[in-house]
C-alpha atoms as a PDB file:
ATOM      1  CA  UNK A   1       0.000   0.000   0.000  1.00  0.00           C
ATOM      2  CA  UNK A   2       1.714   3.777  -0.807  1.00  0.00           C
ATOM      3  CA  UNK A   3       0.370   6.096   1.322  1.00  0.00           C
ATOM      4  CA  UNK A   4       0.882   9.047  -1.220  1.00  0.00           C
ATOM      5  CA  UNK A   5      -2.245   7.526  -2.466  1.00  0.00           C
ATOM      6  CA  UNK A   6      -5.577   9.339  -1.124  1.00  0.00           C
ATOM      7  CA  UNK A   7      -7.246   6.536  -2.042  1.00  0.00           C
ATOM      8  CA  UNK A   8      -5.877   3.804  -0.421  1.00  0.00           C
ATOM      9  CA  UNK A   9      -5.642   6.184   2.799  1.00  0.00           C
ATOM     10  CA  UNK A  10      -9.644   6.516   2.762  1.00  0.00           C
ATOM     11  CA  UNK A  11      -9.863   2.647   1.774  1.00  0.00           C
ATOM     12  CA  UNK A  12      -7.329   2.239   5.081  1.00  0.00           C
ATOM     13  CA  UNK A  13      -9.685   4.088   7.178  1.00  0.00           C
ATOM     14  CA  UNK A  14     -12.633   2.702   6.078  1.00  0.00           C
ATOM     15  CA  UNK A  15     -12.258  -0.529   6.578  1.00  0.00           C
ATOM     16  CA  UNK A  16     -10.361   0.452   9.769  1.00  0.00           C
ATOM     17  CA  UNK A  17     -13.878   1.916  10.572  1.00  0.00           C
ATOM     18  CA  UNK A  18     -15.750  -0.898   9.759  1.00  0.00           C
ATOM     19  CA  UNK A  19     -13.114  -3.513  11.887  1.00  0.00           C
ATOM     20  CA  UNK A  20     -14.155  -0.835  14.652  1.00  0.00           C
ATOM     21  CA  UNK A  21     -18.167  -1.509  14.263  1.00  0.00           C
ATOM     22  CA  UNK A  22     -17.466  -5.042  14.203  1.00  0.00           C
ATOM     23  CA  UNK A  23     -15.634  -5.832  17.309  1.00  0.00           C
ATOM     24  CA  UNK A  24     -18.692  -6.562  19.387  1.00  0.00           C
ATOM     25  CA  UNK A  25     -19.123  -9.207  16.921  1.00  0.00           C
ATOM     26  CA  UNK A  26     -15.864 -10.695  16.957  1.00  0.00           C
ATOM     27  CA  UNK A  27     -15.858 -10.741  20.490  1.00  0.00           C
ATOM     28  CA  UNK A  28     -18.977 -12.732  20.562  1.00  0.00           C
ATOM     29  CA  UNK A  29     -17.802 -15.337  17.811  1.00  0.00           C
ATOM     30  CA  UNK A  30     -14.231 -15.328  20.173  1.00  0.00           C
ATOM     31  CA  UNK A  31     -16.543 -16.025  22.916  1.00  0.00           C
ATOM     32  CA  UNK A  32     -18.034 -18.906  21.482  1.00  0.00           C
ATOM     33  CA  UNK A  33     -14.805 -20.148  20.552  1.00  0.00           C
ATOM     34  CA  UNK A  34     -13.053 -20.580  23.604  1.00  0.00           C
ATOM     35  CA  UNK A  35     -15.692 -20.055  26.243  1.00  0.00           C
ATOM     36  CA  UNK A  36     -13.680 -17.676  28.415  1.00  0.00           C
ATOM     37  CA  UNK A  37     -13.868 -13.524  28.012  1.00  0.00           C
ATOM     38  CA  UNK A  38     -10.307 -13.207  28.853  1.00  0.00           C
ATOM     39  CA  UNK A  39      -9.109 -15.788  25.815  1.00  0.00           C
ATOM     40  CA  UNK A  40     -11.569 -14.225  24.089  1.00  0.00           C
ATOM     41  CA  UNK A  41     -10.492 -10.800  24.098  1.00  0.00           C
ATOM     42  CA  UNK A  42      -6.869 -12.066  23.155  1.00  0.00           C
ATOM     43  CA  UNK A  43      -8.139 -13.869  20.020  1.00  0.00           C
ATOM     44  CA  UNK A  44      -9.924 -10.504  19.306  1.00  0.00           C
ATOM     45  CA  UNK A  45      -6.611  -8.665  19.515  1.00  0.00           C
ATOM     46  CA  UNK A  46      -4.928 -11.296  17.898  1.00  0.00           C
ATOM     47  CA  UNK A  47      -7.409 -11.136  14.814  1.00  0.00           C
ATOM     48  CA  UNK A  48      -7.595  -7.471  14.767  1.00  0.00           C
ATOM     49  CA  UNK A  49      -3.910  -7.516  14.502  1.00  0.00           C
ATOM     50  CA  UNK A  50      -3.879 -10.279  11.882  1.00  0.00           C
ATOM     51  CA  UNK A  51      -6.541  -8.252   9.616  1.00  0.00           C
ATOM     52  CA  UNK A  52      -4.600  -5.101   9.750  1.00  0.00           C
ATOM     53  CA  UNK A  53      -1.522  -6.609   8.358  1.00  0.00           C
ATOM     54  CA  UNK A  54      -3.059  -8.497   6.046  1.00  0.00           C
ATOM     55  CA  UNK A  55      -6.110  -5.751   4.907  1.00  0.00           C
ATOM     56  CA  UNK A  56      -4.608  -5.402   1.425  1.00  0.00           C
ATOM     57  CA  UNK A  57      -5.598  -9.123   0.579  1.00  0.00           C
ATOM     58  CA  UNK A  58      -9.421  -8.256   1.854  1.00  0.00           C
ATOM     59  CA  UNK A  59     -11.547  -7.696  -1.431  1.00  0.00           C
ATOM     60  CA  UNK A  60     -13.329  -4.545  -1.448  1.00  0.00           C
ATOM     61  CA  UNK A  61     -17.185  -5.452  -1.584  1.00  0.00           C
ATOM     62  CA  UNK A  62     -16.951  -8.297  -0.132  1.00  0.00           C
ATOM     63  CA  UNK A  63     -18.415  -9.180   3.341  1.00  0.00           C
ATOM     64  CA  UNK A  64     -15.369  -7.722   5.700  1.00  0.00           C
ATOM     65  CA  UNK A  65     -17.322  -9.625   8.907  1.00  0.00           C
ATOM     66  CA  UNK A  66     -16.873 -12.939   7.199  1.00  0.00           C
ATOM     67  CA  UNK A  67     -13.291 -12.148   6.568  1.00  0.00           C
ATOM     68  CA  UNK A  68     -12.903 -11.746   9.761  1.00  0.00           C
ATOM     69  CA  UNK A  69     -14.297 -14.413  11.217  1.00  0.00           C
ATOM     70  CA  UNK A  70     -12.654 -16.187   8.947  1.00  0.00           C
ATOM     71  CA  UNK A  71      -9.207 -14.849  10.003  1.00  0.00           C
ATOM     72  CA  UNK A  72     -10.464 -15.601  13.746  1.00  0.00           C
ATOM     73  CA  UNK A  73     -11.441 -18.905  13.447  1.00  0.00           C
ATOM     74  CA  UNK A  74      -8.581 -19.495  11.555  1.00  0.00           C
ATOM     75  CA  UNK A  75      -6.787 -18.138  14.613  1.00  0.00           C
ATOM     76  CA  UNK A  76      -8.156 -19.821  17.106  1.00  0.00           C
ATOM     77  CA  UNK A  77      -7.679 -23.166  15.531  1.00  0.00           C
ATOM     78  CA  UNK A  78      -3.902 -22.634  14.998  1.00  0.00           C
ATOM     79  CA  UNK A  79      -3.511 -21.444  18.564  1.00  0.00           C
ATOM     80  CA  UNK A  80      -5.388 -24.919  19.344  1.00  0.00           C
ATOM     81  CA  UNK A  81      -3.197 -26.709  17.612  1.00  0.00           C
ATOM     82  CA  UNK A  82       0.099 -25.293  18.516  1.00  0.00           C
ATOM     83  CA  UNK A  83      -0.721 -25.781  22.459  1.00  0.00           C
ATOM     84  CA  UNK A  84      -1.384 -29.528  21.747  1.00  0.00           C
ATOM     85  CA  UNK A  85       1.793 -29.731  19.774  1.00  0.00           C
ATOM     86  CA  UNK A  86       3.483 -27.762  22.844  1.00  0.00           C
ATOM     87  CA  UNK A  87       1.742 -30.504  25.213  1.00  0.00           C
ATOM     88  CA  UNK A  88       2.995 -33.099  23.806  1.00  0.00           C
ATOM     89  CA  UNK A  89       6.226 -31.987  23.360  1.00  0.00           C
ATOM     90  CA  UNK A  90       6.517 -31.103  27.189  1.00  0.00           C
ATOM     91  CA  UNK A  91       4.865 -34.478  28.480  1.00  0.00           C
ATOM     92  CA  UNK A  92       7.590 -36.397  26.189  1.00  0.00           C
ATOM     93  CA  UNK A  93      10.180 -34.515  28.155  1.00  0.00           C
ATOM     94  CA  UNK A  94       8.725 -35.121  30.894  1.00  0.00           C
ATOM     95  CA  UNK A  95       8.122 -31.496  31.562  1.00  0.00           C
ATOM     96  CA  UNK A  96       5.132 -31.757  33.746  1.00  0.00           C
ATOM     97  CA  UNK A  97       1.481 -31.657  33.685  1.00  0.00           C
ATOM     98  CA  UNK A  98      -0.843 -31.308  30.724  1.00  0.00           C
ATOM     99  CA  UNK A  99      -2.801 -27.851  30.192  1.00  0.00           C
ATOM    100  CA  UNK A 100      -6.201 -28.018  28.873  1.00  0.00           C
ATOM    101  CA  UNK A 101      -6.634 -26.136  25.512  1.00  0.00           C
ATOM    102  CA  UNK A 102     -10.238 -25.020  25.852  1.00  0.00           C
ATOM    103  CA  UNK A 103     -11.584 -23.266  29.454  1.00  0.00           C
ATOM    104  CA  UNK A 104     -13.909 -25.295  30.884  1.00  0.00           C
ATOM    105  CA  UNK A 105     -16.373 -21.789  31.807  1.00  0.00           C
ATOM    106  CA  UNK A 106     -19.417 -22.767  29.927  1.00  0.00           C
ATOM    107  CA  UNK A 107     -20.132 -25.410  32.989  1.00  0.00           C
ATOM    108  CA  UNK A 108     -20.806 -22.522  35.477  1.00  0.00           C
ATOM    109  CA  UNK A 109     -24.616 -23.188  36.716  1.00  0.00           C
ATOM    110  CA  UNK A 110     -25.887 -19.705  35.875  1.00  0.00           C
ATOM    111  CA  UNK A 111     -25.836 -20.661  32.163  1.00  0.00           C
ATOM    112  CA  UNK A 112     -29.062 -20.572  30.611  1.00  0.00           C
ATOM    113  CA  UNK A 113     -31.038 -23.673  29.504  1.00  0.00           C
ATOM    114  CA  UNK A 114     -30.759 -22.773  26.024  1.00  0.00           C
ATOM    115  CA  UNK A 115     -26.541 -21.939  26.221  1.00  0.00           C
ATOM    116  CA  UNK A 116     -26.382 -25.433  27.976  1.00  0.00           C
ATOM    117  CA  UNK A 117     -28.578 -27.394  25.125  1.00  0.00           C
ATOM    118  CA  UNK A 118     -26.124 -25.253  22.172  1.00  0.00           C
ATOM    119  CA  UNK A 119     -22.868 -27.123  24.819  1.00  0.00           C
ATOM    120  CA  UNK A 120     -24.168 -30.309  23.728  1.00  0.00           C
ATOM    121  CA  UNK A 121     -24.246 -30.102  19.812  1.00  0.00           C
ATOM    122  CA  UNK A 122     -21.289 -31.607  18.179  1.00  0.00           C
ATOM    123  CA  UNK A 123     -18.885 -28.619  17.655  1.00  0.00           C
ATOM    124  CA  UNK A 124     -19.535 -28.541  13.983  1.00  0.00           C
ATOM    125  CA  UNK A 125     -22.957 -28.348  14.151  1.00  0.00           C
ATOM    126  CA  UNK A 126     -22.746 -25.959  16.977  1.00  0.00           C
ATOM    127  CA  UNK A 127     -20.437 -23.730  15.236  1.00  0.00           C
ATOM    128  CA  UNK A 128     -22.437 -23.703  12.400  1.00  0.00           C
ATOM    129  CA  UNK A 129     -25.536 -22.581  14.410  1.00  0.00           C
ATOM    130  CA  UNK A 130     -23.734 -20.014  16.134  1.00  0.00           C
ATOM    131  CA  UNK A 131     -22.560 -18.241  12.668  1.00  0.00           C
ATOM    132  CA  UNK A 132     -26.052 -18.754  11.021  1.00  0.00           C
ATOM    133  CA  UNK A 133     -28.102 -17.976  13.652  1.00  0.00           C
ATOM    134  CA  UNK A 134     -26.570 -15.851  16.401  1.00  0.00           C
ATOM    135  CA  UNK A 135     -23.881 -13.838  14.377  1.00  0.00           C
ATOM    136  CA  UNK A 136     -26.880 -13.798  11.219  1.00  0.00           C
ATOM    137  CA  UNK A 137     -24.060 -14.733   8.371  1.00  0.00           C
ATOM    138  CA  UNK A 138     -25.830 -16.232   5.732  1.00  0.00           C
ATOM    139  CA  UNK A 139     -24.985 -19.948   4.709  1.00  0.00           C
ATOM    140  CA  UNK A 140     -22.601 -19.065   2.243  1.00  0.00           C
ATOM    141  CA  UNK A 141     -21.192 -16.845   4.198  1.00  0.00           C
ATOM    142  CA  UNK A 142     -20.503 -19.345   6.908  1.00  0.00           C
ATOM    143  CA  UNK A 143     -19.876 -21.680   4.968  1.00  0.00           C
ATOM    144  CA  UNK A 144     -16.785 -19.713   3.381  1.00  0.00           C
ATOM    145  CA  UNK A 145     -15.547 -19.430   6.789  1.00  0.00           C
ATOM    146  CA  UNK A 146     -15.556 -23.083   7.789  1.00  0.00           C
ATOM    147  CA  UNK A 147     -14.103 -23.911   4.107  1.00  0.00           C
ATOM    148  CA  UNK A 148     -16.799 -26.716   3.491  1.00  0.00           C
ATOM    149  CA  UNK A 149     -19.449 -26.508   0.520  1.00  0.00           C
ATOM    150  CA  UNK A 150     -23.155 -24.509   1.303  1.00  0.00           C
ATOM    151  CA  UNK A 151     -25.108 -27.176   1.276  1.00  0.00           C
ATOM    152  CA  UNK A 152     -22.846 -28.979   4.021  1.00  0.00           C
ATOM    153  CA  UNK A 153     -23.468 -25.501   6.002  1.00  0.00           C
ATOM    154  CA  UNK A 154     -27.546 -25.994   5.377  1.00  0.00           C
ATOM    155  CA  UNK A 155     -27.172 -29.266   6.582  1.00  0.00           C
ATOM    156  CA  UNK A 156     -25.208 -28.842   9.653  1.00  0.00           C
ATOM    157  CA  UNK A 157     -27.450 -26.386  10.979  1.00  0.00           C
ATOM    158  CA  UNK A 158     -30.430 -28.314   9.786  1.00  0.00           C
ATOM    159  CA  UNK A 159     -29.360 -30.649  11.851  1.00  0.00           C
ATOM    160  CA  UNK A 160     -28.200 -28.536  14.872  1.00  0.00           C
ATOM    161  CA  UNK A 161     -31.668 -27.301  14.953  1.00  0.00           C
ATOM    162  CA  UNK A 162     -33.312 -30.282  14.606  1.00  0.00           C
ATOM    163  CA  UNK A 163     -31.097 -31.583  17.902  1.00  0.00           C
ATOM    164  CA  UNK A 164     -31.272 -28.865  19.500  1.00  0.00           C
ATOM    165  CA  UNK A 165     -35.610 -29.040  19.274  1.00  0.00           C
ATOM    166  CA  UNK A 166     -35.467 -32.664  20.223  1.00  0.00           C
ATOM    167  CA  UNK A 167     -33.121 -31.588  23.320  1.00  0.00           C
ATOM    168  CA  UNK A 168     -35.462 -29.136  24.566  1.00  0.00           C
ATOM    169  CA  UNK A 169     -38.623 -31.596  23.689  1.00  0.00           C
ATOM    170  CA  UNK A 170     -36.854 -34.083  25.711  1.00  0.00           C
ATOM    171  CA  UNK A 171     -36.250 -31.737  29.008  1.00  0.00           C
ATOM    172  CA  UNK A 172     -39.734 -31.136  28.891  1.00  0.00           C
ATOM    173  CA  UNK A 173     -40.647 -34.811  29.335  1.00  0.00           C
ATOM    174  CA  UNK A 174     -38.262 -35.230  31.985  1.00  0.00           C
END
């Protein structure tokens, strides 16, 4: 990017602008992710970071929230990954105890019924619920994100739905 150019300083600051708008988003998708605010503000910074160095590779009319997310979930997984690798790597030297890669917050009783019934879907289908229906993305949108074809993301929440309504059908009985 030159910054003599007045146009790529206003295309800077817009989308700079627009990151800004969408933070309360991307902390709710971080949220989701690792079920603990303070890991979730650090994969918020993290992604924030990540998008600014790489905001000459976003497309310009395209959907900057689902490049985000993208970039976040993208993030997350990586850090996942890396901390296993690290794991295992210290338990073969015998360096001591193994960490847990995801908090375990989402167990705290004052969860809601229907936050406790989402903790049960597969992750896949949850994660797919969570971008279609709480964060509003549309399927192809989503889908994009999770790299896997549209109708894969129509069935996955299809199905999370369908679970999640036989869930709640079944607490009734009970």
């Amino acid at each position: 990017m030159h910054l003599d150019d007045p146009t790529q300083v206003d295309a800077t600051r817009d989308i700079r602008r627009q990151m800004t708008k969408l933070l309360p988003d991307l902390r709710a998708f971080a949220r989701f992710l690792t079920r603990d605010a303070t890991a979730a503000d650090d994969l918020v910074q993290d992604t924030v970071v990540r998008a600014l160095a790489a905001q000459d590779s976003f497309q310009p009319g395209t959907n900057l929230k689902a490049w985000l997310f993208t970039i976040q979930r993208n993030g997350f997984y990586e850090t996942i990954r890396r901390r296993k690798r690290e794991t295992r790597i210290m338990s073969e030297q015998g360096g001591g105890e193994s960490h847990a890669t995801v908090p375990e917050a989402h167990r705290r009783s004052e969860l809601s019924d229907l936050q406790r019934m989402l903790w049960t879907l597969p992750p896949l289908l949850r994660e797919a619920l969570v971008l279609v229906g709480a964060q509003e993305l549309s399927h192809e949108e989503a889908a994009t994100i999770c790299g896997v074809p549209v109708g894969t993301m129509k069935a996955r929440v299809s199905r999370a739905r369908g679970q999640l309504v036989r869930t709640m059908d079944g607490s009734r009985d009970g």
